[in-house]
N, C-alpha and C. Protein backbone atom coordinates (compact mmCIF):
# COMPACT_ATOMS: atom_id res chain seq x y z
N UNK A 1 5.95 10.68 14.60
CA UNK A 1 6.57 11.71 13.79
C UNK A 1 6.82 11.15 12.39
N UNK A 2 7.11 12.09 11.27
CA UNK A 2 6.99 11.71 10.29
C UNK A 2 8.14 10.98 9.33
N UNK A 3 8.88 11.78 10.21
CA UNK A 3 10.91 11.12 9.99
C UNK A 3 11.27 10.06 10.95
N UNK A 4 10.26 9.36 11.70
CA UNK A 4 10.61 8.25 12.22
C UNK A 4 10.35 6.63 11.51
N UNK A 5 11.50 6.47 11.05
CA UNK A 5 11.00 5.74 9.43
C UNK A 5 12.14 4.09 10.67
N UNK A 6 11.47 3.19 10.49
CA UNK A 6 12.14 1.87 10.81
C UNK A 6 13.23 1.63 9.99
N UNK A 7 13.68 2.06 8.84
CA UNK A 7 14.33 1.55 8.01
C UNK A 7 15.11 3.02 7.34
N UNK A 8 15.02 3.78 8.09
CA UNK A 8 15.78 4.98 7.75
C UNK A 8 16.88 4.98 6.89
N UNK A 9 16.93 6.03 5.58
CA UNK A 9 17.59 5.72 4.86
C UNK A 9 18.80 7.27 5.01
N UNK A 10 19.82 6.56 5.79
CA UNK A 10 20.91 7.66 5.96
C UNK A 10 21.70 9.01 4.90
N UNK A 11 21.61 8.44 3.41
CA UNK A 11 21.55 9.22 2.28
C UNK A 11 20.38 10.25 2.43
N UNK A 12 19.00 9.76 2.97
CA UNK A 12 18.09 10.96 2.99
C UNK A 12 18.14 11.35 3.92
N UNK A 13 19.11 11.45 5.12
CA UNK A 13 19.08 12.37 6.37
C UNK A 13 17.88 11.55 7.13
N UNK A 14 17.48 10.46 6.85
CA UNK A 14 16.67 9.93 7.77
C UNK A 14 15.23 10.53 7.86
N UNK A 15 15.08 11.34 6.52
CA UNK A 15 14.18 11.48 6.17
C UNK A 15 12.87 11.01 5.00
N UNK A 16 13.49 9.79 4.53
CA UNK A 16 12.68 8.75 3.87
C UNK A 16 13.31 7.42 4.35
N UNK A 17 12.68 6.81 4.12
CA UNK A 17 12.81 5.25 4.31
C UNK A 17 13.51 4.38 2.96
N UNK A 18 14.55 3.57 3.62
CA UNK A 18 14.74 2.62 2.54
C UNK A 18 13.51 2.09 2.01
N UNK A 19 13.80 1.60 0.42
CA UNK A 19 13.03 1.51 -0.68
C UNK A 19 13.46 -0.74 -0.60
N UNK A 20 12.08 -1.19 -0.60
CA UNK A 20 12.40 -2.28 -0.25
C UNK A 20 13.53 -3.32 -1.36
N UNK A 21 12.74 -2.84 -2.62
CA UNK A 21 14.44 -3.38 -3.37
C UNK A 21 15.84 -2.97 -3.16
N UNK A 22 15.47 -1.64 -2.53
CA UNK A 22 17.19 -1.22 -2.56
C UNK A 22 17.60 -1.82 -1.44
N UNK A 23 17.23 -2.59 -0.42
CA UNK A 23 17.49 -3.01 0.89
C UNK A 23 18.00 -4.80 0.75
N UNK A 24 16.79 -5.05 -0.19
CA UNK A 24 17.15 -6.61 -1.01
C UNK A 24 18.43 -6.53 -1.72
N UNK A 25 18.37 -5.52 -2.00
CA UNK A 25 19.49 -5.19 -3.35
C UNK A 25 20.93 -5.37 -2.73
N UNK A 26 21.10 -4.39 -1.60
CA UNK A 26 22.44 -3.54 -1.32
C UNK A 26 22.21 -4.51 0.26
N UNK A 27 21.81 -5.09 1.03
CA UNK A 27 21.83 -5.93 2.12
C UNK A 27 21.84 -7.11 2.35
N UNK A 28 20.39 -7.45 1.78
CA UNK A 28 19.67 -8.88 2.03
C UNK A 28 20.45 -10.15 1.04
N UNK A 29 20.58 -9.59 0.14
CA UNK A 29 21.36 -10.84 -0.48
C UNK A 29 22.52 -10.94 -0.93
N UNK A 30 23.33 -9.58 -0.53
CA UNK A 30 24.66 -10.09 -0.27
C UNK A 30 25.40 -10.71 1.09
N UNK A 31 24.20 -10.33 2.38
CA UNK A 31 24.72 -10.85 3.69
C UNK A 31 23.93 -12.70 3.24
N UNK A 32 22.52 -13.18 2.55
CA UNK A 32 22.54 -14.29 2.05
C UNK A 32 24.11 -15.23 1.77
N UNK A 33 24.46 -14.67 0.62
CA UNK A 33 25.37 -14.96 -0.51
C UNK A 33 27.01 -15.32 0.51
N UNK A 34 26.97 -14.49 1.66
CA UNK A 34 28.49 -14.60 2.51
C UNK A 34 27.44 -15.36 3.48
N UNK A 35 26.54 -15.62 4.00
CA UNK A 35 26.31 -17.21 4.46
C UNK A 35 26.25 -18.14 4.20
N UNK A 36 26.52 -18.00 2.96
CA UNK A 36 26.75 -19.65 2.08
C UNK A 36 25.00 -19.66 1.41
N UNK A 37 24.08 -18.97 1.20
CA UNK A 37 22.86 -19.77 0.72
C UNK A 37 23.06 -18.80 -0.74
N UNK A 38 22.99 -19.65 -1.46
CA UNK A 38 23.38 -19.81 -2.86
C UNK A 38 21.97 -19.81 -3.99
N UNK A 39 20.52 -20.06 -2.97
CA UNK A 39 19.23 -19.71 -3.97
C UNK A 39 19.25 -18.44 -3.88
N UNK A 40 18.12 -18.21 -5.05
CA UNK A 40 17.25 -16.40 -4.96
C UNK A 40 16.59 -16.28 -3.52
N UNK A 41 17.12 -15.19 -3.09
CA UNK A 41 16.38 -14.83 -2.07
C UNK A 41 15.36 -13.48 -2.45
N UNK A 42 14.36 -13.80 -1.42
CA UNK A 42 13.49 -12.52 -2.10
C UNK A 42 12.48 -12.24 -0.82
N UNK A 43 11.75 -11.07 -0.87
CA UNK A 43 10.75 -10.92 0.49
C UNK A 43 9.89 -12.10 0.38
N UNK A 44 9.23 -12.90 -0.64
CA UNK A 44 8.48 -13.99 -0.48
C UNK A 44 9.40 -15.34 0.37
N UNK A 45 10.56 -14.91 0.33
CA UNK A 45 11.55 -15.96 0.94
C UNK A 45 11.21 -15.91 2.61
N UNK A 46 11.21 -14.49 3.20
CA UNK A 46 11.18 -14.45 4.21
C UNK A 46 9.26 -14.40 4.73
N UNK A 47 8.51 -14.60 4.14
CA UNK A 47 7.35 -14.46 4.43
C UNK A 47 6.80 -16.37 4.76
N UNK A 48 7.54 -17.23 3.45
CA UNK A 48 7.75 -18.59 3.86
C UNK A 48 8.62 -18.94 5.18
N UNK A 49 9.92 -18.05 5.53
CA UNK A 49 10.36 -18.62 6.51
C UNK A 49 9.97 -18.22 8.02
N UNK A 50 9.14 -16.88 7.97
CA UNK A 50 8.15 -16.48 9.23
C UNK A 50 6.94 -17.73 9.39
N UNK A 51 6.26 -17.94 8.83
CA UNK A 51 5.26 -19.16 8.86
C UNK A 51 6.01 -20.18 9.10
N UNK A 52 7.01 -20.55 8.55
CA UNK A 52 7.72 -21.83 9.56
C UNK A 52 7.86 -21.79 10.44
N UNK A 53 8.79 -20.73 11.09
CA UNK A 53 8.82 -20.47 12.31
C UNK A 53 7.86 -20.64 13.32
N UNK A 54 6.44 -20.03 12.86
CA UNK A 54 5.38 -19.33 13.96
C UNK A 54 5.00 -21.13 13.92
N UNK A 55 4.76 -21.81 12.63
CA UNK A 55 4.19 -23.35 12.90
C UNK A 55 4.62 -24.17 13.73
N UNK A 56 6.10 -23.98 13.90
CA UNK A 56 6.93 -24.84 14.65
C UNK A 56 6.73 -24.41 16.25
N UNK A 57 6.49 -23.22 16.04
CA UNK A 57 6.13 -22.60 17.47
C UNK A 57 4.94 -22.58 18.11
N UNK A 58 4.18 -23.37 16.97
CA UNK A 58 2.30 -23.60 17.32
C UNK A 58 1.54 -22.19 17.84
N UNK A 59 1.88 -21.63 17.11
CA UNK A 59 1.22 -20.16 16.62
C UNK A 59 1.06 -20.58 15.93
N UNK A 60 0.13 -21.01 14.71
CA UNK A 60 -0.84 -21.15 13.51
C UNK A 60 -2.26 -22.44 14.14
């Protein structure tokens, strides 16, 4: 269906999807910032820390 959005954005009735900066913006790096990590975080942040993961897990 077409309103079945993973990232549903409750302002649009769950009829668009959060917008990936506004999610970085208003989520991702203020829940960062109250865990104590103090660099830029950014989607390239989490694309380096999936490949760590999968390496360490000998998936690659």
């Amino acid at each position: 269906m077409e309103s079945d959005w993973v990232f549903a954005s409750p302002a649009m009735h769950g009829k668009q999807p959060y917008w990936p900066d506004n999610l970085l913006k208003r989520y991702i790096k203020p829940a960062a910032k109250k865990a104590g990590i103090n660099k830029n975080v950014g989607w390239h942040t989490f694309c380096h820390s999936f490949g760590t993961l999968l390496k360490a897990n000998g998936k690659t």
